[in-house]
Protein backbone atom coordinates (compact mmCIF):
# COMPACT_ATOMS: atom_id res chain seq x y z
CA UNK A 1 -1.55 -10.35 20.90
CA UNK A 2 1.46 -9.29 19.04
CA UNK A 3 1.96 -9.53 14.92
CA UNK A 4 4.77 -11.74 16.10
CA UNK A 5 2.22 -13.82 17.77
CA UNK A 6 -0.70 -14.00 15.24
CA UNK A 7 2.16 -14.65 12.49
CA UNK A 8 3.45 -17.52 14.49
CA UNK A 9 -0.02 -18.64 15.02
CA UNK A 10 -0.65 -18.47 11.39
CA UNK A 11 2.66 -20.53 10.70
CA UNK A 12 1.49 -23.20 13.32
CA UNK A 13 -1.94 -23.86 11.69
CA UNK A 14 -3.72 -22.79 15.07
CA UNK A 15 -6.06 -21.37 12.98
CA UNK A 16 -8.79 -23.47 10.92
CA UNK A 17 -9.87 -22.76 7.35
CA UNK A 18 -12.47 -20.48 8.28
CA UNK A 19 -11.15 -18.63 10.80
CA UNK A 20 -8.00 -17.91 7.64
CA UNK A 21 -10.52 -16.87 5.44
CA UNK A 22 -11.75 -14.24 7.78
CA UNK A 23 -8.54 -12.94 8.53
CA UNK A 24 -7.83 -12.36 4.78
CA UNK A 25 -10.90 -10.36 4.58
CA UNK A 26 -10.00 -8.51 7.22
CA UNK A 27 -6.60 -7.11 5.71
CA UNK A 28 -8.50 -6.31 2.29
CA UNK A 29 -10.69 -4.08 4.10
CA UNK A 30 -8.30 -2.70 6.18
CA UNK A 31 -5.41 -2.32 3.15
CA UNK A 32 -8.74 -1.10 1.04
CA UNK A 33 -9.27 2.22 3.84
CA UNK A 34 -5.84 2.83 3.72
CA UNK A 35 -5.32 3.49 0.41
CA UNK A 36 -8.17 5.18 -0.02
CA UNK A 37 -7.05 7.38 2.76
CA UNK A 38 -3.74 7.84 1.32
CA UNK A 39 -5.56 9.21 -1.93
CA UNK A 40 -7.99 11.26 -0.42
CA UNK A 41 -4.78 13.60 1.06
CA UNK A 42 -3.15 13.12 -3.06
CA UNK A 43 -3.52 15.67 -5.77
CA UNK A 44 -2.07 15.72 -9.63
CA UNK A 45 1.19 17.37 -9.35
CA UNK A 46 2.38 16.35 -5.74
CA UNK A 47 5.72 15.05 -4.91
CA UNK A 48 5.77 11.16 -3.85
CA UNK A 49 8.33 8.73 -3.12
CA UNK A 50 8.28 5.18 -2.54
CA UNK A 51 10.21 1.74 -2.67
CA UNK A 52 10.30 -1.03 -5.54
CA UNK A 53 12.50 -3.84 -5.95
CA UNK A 54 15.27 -2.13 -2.94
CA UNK A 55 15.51 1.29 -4.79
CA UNK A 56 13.27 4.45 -3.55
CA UNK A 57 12.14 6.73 -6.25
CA UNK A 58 10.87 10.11 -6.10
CA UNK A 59 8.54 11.62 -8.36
CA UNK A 60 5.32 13.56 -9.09
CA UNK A 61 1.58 12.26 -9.35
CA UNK A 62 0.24 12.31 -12.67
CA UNK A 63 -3.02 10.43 -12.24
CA UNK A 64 -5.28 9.02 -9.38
CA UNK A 65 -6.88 5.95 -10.38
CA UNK A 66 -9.10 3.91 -8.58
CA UNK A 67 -6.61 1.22 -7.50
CA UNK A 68 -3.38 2.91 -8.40
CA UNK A 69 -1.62 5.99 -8.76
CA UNK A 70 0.45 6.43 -11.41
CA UNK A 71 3.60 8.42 -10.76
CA UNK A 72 6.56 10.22 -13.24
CA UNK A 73 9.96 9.17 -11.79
CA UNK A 74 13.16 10.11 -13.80
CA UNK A 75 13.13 6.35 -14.97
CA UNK A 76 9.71 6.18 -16.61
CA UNK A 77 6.29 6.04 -15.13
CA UNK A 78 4.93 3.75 -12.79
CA UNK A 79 1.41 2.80 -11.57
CA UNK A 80 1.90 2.36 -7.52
CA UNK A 81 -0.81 1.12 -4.65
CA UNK A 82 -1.56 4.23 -3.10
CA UNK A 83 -0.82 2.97 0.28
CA UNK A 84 2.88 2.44 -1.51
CA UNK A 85 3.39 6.32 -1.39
CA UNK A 86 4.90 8.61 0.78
CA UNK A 87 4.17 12.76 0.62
CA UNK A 88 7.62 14.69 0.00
CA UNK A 89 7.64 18.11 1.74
CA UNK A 90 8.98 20.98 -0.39
């Protein structure tokens, strides 16, 4: 089955109350390992960029929380869902 398919599924109401509930768990696990796969390869100091609101900013890691990371851009700070963030090379 395709994400095409289980979101037109979803859209249908093929699915019963239960069976929605499950698959909600399911994505907080799974978005849950991510990010704490994402900030297990983070330190302080790295270079990050990532996407708010259309724009993509760059910037450097500043602190690892346990559900965010906060990150210096040239506009101000901001505290970003690991999973959010994308390594820049130097």
């Amino acid at each position: 089955m395709t994400i095409d398919q289980i979101n037109a599924a979803i859209v249908a109401g093929k699915f019963s109350d239960s069976d929605l509930n499950s698959i909600v768990e399911s994505l907080r696990y799974a978005r849950g390992r991510l990010n704490r796969r994402v900030k297990s390869q983070l330190s302080v100091g790295d270079n990050v960029n990532f996407t708010h609101k259309g724009y993509t900013y760059t910037g450097h890691v500043t602190k690892i929380a346990v559900k965010n990371v906060t990150v210096r851009t040239v506009q101000g700070l901001f505290r970003v869902p690991a999973a959010m963030l994308t390594v820049v090379e130097d």
